[in-house]
C-alpha atoms as a PDB file:
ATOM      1  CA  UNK A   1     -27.836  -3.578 -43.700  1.00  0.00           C
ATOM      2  CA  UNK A   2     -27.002  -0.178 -41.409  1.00  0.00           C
ATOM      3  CA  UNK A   3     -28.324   2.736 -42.826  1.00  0.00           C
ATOM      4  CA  UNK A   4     -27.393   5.468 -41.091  1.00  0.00           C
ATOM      5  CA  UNK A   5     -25.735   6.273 -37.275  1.00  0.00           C
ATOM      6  CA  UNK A   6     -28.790   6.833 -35.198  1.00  0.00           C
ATOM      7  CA  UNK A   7     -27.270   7.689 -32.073  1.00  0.00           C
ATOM      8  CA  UNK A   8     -24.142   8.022 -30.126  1.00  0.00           C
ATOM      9  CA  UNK A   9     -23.576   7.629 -26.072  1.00  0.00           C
ATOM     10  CA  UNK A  10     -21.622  10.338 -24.394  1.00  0.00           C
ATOM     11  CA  UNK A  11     -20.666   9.216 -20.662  1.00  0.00           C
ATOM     12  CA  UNK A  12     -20.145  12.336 -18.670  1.00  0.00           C
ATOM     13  CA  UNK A  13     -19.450  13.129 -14.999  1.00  0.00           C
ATOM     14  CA  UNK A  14     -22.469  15.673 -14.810  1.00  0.00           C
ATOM     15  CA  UNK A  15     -25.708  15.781 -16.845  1.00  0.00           C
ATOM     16  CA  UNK A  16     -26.877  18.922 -16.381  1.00  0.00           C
ATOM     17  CA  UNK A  17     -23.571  20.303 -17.294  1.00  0.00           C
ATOM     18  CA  UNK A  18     -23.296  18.636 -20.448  1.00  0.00           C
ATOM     19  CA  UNK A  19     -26.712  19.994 -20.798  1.00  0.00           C
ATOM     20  CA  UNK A  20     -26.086  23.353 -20.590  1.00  0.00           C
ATOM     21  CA  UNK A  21     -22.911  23.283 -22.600  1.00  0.00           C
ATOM     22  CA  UNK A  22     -24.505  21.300 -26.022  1.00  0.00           C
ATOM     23  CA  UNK A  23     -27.425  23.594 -25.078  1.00  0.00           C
ATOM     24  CA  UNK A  24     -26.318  27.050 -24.333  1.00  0.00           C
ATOM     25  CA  UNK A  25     -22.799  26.907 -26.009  1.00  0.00           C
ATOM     26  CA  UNK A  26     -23.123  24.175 -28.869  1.00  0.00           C
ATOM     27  CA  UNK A  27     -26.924  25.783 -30.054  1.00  0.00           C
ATOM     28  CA  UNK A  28     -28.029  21.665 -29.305  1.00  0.00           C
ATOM     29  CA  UNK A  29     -31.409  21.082 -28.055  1.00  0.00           C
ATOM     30  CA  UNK A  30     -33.027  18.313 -26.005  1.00  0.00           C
ATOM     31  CA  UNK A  31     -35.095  15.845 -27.832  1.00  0.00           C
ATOM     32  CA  UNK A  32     -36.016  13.904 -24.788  1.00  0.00           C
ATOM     33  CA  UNK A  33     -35.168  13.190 -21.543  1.00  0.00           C
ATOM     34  CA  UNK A  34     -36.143  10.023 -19.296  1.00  0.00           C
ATOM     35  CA  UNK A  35     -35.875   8.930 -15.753  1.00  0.00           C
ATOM     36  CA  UNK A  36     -36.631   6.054 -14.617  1.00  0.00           C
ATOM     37  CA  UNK A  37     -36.333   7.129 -11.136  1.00  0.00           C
ATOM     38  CA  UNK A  38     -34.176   4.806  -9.570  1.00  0.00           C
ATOM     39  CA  UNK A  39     -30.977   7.190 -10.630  1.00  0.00           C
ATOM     40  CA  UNK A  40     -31.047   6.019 -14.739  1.00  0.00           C
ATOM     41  CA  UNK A  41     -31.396   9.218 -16.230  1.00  0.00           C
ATOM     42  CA  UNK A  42     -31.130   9.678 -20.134  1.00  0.00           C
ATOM     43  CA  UNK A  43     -30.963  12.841 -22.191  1.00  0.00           C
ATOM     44  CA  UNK A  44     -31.278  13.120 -25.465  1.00  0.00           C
ATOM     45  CA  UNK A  45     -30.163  16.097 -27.500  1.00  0.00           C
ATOM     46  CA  UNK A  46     -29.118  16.841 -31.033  1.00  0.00           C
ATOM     47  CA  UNK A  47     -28.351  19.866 -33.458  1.00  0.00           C
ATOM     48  CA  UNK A  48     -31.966  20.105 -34.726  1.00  0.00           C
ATOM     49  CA  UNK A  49     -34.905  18.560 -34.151  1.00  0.00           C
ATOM     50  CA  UNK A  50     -34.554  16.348 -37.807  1.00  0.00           C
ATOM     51  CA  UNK A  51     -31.423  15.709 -36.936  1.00  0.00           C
ATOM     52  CA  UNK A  52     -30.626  12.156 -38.262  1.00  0.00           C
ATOM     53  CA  UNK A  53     -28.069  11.170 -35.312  1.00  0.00           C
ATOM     54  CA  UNK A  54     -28.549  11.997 -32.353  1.00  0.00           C
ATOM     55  CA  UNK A  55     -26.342  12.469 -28.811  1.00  0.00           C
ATOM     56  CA  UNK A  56     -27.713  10.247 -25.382  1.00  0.00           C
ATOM     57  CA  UNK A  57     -25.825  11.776 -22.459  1.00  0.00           C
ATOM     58  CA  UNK A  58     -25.492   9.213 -19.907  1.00  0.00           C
ATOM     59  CA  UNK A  59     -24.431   8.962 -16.126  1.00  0.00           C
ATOM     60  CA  UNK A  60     -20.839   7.712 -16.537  1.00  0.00           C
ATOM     61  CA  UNK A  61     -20.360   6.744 -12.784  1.00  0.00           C
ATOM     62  CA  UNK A  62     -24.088   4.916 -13.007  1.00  0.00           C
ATOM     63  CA  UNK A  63     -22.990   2.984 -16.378  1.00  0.00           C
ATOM     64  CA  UNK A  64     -19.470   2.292 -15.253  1.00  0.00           C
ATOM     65  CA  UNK A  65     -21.298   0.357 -12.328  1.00  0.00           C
ATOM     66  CA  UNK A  66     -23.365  -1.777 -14.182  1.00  0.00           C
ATOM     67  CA  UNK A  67     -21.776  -2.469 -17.001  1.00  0.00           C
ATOM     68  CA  UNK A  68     -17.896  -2.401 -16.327  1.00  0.00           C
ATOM     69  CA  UNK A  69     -16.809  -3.964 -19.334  1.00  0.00           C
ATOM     70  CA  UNK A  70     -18.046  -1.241 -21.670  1.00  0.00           C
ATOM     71  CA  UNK A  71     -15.784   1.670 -22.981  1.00  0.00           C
ATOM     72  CA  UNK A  72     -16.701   4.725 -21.222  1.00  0.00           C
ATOM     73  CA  UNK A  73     -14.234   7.229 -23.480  1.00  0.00           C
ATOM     74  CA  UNK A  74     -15.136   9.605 -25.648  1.00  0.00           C
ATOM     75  CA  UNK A  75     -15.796   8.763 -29.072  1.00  0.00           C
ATOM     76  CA  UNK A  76     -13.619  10.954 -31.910  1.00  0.00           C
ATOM     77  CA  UNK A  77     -16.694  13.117 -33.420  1.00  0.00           C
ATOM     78  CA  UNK A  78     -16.327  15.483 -36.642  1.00  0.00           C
ATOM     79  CA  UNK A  79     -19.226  17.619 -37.374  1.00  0.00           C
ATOM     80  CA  UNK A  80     -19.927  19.931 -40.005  1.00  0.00           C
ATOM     81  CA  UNK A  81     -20.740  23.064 -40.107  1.00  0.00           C
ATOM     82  CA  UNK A  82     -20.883  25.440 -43.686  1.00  0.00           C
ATOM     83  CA  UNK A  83     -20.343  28.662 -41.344  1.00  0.00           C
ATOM     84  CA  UNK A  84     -17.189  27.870 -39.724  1.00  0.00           C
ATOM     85  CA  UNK A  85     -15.847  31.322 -38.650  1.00  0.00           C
ATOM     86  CA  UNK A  86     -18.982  32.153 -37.097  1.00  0.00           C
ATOM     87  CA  UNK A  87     -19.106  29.126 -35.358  1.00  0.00           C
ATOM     88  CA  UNK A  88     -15.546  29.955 -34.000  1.00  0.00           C
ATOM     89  CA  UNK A  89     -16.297  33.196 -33.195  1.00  0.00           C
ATOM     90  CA  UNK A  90     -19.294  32.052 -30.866  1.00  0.00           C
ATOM     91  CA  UNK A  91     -17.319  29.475 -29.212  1.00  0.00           C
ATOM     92  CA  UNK A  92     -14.778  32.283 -28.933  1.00  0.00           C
ATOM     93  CA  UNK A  93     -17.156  34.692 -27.038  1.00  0.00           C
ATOM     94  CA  UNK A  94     -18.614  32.320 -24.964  1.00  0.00           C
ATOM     95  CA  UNK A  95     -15.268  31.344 -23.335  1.00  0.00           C
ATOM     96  CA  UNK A  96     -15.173  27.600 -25.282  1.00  0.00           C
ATOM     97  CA  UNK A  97     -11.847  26.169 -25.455  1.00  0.00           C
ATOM     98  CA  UNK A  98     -10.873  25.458 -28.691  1.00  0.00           C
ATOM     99  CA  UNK A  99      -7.734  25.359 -30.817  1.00  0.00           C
ATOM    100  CA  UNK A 100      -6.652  27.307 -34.710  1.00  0.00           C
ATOM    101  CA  UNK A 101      -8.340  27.068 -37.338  1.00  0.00           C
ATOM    102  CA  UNK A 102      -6.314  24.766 -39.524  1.00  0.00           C
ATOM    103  CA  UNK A 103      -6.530  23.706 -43.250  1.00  0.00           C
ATOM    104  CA  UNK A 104      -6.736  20.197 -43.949  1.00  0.00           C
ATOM    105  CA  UNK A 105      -6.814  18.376 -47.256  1.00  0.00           C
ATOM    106  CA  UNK A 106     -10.160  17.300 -46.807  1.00  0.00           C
ATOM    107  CA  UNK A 107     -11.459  21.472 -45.701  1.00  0.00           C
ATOM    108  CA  UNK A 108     -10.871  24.061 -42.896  1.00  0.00           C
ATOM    109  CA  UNK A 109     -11.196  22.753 -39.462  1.00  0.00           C
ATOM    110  CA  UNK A 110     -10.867  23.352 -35.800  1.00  0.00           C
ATOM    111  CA  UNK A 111     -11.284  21.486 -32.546  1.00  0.00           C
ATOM    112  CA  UNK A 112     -13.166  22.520 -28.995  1.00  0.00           C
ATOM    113  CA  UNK A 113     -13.467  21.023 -25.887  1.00  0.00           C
ATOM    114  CA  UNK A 114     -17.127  20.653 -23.894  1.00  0.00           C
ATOM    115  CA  UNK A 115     -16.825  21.451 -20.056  1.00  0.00           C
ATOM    116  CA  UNK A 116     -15.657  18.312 -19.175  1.00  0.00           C
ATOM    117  CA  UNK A 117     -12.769  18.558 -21.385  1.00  0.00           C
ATOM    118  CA  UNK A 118     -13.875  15.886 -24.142  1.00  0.00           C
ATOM    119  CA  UNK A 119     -12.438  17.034 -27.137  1.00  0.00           C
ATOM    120  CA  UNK A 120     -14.151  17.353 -30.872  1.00  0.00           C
ATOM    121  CA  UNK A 121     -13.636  18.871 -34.134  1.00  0.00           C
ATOM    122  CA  UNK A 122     -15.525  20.980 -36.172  1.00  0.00           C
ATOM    123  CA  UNK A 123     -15.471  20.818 -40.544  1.00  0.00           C
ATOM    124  CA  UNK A 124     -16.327  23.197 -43.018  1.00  0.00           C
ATOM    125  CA  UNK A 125     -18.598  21.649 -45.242  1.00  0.00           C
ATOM    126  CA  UNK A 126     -20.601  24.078 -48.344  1.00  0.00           C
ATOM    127  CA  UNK A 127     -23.389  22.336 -49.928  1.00  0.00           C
END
């Protein structure tokens, strides 16, 4: 039986940019990173260190080549957050694009984009 969502591919057009984005904008931090130098590079970043689920930002152009079959879009990801408005407010000063704050049956929400204009959404959630 699954247990839990251990991790989840992001294809992007440019590593390091993605880096710095879930890094210096998204307060992310890299768990790992490999290369197996032959141009397969694999970073692995999450919102803390115990994090249960974890990002793997992958070369989309590499992965598109070798396996063309596989779905290189980005996944629809919620996360939670139990500070919303400051989280907004960061985004906000950091130049992140991002929509209103809307409320939603389910709790307060808002979407942002990373730099390569992936779009995700952000949930209230108090313990």
């Amino acid at each position: 039986m699954i247990q839990n969502v251990g991790q989840i591919m992001l294809y992007v057009n440019d590593q390091d940019q993605a880096v710095r984005f879930w890094t210096e904008k998204a307060g992310f931090i890299v768990i790992s990173e490999e290369d197996n130098g032959e141009g397969m590079r694999r970073i692995e970043i999450a919102p803390a260190k115990e994090a249960e689920t974890t990002f793997v930002l992958h070369n989309k152009e590499l992965i598109a080549k070798m396996e063309p079959e596989l779905n290189l879009g980005t996944p629809s990801i919620m996360f939670f957050t139990n500070d919303l408005d400051t989280l907004y407010q960061n985004f906000k000063s950091q130049n992140v694009t991002r929509g209103d704050i809307v409320n939603m049956p389910s709790g307060r929400v808002f979407n942002f984009a990373d730099s390569e204009e992936n779009y995700f959404a952000v949930m209230e959630k108090t313990k």
